[in-house]
PDB file of N, CA and C in Angstrom:
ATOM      1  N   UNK A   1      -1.655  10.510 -37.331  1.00  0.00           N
ATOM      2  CA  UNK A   1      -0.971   9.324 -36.851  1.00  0.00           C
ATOM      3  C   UNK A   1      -0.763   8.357 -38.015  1.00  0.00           C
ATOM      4  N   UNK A   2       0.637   7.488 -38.033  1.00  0.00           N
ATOM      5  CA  UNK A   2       0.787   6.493 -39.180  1.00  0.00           C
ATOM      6  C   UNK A   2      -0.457   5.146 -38.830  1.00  0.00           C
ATOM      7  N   UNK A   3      -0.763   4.797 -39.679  1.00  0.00           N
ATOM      8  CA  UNK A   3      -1.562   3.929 -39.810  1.00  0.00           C
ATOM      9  C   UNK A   3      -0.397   2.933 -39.832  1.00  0.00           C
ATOM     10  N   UNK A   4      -0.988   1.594 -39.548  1.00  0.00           N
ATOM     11  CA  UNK A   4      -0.286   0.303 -39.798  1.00  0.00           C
ATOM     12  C   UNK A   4      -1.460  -0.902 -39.774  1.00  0.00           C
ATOM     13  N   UNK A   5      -0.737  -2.030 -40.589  1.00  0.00           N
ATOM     14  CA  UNK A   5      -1.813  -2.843 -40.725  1.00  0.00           C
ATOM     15  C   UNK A   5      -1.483  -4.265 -40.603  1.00  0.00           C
ATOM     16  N   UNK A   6      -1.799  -4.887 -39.801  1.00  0.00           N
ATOM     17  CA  UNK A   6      -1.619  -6.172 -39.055  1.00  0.00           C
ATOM     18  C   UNK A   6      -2.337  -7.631 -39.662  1.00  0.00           C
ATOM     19  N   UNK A   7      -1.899  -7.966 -39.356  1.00  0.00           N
ATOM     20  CA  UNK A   7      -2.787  -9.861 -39.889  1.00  0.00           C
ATOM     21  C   UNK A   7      -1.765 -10.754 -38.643  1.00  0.00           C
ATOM     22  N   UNK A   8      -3.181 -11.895 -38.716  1.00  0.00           N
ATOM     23  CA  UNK A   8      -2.813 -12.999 -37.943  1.00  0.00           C
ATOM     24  C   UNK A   8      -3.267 -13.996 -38.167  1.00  0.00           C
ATOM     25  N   UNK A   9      -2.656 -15.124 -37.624  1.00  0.00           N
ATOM     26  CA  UNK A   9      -3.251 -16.534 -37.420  1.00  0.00           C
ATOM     27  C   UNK A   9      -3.301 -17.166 -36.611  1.00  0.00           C
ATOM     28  N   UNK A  10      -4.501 -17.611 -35.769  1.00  0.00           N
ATOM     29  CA  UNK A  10      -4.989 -18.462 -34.877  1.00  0.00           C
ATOM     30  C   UNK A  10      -4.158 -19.790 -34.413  1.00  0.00           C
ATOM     31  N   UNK A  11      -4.325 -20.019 -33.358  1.00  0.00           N
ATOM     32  CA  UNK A  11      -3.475 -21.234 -33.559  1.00  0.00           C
ATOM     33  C   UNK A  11      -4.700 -22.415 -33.123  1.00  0.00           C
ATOM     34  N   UNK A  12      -4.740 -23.654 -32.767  1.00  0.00           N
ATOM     35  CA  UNK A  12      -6.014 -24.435 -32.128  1.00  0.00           C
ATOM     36  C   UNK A  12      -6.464 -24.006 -31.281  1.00  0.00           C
ATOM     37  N   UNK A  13      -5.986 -23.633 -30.487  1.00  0.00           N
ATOM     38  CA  UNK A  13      -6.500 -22.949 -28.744  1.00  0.00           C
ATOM     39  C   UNK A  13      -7.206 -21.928 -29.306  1.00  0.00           C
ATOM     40  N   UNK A  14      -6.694 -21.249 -29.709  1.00  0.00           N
ATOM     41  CA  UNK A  14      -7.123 -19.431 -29.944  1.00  0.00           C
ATOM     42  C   UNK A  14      -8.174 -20.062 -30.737  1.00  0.00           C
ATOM     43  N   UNK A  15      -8.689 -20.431 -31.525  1.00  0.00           N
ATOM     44  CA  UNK A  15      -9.667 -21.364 -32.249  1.00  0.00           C
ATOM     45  C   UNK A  15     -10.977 -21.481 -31.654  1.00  0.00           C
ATOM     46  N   UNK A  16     -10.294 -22.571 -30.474  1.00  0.00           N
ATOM     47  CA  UNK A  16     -11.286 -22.829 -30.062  1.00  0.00           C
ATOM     48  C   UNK A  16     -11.801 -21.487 -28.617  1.00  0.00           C
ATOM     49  N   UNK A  17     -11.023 -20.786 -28.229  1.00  0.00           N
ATOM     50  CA  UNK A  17     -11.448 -19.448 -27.126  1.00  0.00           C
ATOM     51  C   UNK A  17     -12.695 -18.805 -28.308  1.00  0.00           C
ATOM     52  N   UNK A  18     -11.874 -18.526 -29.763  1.00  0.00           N
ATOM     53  CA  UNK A  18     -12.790 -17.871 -30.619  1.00  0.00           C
ATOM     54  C   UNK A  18     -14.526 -18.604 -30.552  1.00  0.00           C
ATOM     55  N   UNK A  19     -14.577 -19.544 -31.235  1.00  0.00           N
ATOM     56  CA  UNK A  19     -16.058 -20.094 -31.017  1.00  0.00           C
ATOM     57  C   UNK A  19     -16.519 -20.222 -29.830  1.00  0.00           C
ATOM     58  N   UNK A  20     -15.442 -19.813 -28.435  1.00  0.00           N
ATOM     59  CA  UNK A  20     -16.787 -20.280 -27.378  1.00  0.00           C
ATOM     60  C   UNK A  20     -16.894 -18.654 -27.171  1.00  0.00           C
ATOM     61  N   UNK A  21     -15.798 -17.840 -27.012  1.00  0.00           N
ATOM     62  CA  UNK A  21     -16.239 -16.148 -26.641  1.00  0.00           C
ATOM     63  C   UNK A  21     -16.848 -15.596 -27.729  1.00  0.00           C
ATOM     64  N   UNK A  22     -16.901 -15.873 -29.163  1.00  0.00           N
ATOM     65  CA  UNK A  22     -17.370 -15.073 -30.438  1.00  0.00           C
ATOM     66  C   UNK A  22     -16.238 -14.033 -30.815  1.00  0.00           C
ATOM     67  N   UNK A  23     -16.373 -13.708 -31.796  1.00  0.00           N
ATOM     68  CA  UNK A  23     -15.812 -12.717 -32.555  1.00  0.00           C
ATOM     69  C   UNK A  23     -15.812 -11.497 -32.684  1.00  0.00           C
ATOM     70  N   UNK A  24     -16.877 -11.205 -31.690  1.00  0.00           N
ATOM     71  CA  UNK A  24     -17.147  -9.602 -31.449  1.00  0.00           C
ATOM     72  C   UNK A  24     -16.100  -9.324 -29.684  1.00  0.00           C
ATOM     73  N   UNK A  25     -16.311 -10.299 -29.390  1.00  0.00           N
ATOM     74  CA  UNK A  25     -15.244 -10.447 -28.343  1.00  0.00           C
ATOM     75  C   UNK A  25     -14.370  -9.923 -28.663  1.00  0.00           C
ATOM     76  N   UNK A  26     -13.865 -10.833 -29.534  1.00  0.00           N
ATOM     77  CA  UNK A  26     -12.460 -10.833 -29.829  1.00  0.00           C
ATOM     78  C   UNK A  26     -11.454  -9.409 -30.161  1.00  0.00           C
ATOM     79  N   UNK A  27     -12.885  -8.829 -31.139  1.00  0.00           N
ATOM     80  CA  UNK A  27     -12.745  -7.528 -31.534  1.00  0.00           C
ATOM     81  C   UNK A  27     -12.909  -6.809 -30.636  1.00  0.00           C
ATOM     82  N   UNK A  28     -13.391  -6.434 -29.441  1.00  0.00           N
ATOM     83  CA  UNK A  28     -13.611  -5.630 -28.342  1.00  0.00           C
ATOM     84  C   UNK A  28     -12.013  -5.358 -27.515  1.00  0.00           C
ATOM     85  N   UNK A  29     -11.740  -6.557 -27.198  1.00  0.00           N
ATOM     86  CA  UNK A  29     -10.053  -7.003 -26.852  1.00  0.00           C
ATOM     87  C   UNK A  29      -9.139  -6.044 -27.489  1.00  0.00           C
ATOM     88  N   UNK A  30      -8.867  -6.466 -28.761  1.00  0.00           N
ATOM     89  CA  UNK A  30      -8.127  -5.498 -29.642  1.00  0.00           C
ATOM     90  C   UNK A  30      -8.369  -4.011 -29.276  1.00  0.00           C
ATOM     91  N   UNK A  31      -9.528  -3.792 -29.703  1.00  0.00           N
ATOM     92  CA  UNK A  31      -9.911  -2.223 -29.841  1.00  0.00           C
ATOM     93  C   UNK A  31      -9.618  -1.808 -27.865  1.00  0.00           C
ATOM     94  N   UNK A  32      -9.873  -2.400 -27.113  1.00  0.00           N
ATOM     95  CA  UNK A  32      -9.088  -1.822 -25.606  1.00  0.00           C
ATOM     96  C   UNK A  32      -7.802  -1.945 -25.616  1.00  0.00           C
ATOM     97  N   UNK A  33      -6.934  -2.563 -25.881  1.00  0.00           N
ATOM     98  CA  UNK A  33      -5.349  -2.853 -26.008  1.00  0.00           C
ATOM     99  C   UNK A  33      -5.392  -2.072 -27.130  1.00  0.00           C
ATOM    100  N   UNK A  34      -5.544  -1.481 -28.209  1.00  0.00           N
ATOM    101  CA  UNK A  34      -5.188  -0.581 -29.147  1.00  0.00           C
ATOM    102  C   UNK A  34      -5.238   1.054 -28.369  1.00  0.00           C
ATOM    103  N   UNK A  35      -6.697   1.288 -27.959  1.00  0.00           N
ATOM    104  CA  UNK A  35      -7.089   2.504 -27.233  1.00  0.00           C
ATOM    105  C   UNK A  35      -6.157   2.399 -25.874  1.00  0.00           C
ATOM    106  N   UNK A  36      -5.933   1.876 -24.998  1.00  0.00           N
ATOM    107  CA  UNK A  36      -4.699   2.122 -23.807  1.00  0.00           C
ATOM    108  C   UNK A  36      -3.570   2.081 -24.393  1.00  0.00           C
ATOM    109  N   UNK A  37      -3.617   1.558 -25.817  1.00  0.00           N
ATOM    110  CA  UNK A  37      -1.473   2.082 -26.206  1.00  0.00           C
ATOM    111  C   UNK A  37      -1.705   3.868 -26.775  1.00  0.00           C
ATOM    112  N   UNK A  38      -2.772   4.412 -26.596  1.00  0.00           N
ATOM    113  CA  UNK A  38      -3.390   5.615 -27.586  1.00  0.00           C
ATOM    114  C   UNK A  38      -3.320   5.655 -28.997  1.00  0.00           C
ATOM    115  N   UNK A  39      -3.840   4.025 -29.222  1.00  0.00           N
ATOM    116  CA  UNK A  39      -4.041   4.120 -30.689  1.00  0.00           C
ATOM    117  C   UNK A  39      -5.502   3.773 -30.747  1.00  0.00           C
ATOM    118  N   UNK A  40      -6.115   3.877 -32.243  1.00  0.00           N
ATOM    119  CA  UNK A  40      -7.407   3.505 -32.825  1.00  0.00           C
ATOM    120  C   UNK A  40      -7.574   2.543 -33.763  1.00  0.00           C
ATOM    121  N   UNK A  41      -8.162   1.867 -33.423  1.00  0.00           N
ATOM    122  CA  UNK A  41      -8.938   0.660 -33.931  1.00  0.00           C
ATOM    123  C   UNK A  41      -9.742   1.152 -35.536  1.00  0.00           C
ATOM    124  N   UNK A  42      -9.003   1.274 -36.572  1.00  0.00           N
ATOM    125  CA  UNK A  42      -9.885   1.475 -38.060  1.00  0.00           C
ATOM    126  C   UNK A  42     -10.858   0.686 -38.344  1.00  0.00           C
ATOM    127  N   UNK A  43     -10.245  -0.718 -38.707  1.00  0.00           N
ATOM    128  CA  UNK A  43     -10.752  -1.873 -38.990  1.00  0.00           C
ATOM    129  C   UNK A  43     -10.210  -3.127 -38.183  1.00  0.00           C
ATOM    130  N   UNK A  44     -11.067  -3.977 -38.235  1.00  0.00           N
ATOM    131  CA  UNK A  44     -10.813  -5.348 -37.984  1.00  0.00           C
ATOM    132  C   UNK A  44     -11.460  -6.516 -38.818  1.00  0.00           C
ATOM    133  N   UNK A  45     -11.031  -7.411 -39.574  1.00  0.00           N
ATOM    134  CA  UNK A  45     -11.594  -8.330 -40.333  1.00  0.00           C
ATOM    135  C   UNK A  45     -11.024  -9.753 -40.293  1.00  0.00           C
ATOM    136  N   UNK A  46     -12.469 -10.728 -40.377  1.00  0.00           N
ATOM    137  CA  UNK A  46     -12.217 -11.777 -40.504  1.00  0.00           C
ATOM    138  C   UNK A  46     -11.757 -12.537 -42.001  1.00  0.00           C
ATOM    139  N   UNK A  47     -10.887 -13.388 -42.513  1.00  0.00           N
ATOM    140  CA  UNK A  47     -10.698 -13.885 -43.483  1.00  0.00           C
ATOM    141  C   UNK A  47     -10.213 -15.035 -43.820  1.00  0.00           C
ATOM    142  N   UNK A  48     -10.908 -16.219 -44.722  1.00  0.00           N
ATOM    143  CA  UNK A  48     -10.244 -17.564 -44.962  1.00  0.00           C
ATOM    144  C   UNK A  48      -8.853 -17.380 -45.372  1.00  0.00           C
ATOM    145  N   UNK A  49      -7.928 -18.838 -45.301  1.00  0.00           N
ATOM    146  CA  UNK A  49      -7.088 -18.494 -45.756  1.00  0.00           C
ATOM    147  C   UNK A  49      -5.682 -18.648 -44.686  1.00  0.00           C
ATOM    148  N   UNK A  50      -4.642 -18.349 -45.354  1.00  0.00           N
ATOM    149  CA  UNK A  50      -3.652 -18.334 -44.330  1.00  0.00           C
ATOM    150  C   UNK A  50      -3.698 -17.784 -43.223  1.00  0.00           C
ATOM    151  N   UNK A  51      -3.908 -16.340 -43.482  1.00  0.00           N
ATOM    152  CA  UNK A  51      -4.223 -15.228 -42.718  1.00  0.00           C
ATOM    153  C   UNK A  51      -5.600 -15.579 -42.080  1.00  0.00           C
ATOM    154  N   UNK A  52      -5.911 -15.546 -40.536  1.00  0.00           N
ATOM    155  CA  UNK A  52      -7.346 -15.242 -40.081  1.00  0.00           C
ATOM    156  C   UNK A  52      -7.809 -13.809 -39.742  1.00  0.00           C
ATOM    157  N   UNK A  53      -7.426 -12.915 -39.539  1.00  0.00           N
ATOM    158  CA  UNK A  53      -7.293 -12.132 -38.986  1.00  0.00           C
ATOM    159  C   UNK A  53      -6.434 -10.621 -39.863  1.00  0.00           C
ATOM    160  N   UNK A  54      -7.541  -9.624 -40.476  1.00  0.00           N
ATOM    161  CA  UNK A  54      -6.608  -8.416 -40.534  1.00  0.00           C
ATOM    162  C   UNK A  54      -6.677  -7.257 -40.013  1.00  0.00           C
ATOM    163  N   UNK A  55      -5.961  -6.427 -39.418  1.00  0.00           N
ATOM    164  CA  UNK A  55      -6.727  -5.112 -38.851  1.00  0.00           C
ATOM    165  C   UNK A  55      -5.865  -4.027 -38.786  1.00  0.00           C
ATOM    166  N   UNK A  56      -6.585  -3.033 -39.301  1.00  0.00           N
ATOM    167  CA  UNK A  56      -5.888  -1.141 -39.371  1.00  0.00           C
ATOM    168  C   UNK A  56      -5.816  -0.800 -38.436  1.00  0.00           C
ATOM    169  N   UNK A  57      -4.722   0.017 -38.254  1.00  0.00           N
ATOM    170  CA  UNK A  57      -4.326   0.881 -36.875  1.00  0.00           C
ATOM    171  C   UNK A  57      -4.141   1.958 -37.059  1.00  0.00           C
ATOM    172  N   UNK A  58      -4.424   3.213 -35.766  1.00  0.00           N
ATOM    173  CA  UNK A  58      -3.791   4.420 -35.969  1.00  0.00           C
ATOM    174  C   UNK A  58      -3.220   4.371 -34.643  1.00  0.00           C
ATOM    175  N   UNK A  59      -0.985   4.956 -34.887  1.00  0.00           N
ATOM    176  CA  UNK A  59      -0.911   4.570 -33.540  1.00  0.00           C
ATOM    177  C   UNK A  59       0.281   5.694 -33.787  1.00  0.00           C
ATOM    178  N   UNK A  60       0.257   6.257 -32.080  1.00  0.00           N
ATOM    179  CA  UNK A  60       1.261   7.185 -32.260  1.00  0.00           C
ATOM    180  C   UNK A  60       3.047   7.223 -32.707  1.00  0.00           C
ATOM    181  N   UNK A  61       3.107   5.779 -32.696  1.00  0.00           N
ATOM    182  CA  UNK A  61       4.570   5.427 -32.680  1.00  0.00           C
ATOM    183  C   UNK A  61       4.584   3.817 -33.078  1.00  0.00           C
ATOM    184  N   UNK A  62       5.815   3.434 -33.848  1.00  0.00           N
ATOM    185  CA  UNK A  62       5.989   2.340 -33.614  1.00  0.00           C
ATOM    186  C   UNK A  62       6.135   0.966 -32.924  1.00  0.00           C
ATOM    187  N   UNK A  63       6.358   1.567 -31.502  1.00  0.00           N
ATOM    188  CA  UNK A  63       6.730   0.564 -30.316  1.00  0.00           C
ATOM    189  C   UNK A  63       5.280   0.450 -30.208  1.00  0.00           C
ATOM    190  N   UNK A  64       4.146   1.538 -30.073  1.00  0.00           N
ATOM    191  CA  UNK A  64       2.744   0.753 -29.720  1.00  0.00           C
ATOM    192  C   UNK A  64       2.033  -0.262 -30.930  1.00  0.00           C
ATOM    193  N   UNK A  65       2.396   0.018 -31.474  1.00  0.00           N
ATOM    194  CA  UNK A  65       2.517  -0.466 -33.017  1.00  0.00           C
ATOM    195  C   UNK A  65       2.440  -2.347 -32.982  1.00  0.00           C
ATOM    196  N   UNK A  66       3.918  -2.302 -32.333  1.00  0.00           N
ATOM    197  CA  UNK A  66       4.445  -3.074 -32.532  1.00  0.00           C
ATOM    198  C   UNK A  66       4.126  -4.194 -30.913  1.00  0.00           C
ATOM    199  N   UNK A  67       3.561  -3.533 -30.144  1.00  0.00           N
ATOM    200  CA  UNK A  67       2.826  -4.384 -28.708  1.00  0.00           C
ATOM    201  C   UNK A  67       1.614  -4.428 -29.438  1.00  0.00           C
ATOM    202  N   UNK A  68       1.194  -4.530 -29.615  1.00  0.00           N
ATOM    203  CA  UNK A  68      -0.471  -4.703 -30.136  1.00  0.00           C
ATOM    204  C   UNK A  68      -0.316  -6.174 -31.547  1.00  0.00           C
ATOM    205  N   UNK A  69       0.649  -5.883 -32.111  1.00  0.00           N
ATOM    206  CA  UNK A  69       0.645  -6.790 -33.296  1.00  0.00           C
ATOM    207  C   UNK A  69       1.057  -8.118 -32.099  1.00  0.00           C
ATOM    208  N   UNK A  70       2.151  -8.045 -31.600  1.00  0.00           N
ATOM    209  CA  UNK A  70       2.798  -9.069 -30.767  1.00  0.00           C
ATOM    210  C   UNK A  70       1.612  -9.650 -29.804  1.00  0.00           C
ATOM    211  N   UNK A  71       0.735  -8.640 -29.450  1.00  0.00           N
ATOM    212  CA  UNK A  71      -0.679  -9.627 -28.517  1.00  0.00           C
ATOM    213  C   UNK A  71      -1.517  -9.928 -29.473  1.00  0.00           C
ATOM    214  N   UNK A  72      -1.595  -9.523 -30.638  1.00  0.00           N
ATOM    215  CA  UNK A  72      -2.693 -10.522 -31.274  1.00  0.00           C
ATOM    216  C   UNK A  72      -2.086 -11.649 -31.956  1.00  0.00           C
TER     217      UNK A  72
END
């Protein structure tokens, strides 16, 4: 499967959901919405900076690809 690799940024809200659910949350989320498009969850990482958010994918196609980037 093509790998693809995503980044994001939080906005205030998402901010603040993050510190009250945690970050392992957050990552749990992803990795179920990755696994029901039948893709896999490589990585997920936190990072200062523009970017909060980066994470590897393995996904069968582009369109799942591309729903998964659009929900995070």
């Amino acid at each position: 499967m093509p790998k693809y690799l995503a980044h994001a940024s939080y906005t205030v809200e998402g901010l603040k959901g993050l510190l009250k659910d945690g970050g392992i949350k957050r990552r749990e989320v992803v990795e179920q919405l990755t696994k029901g498009l039948g893709g896999t969850l490589e990585a997920f990482y936190y990072a200062f900076g523009d970017d909060d958010v980066f994470a590897i994918f393995d996904f069968p196609d582009n369109v799942s690809a591309m729903a998964v980037s659009m929900a995070i």
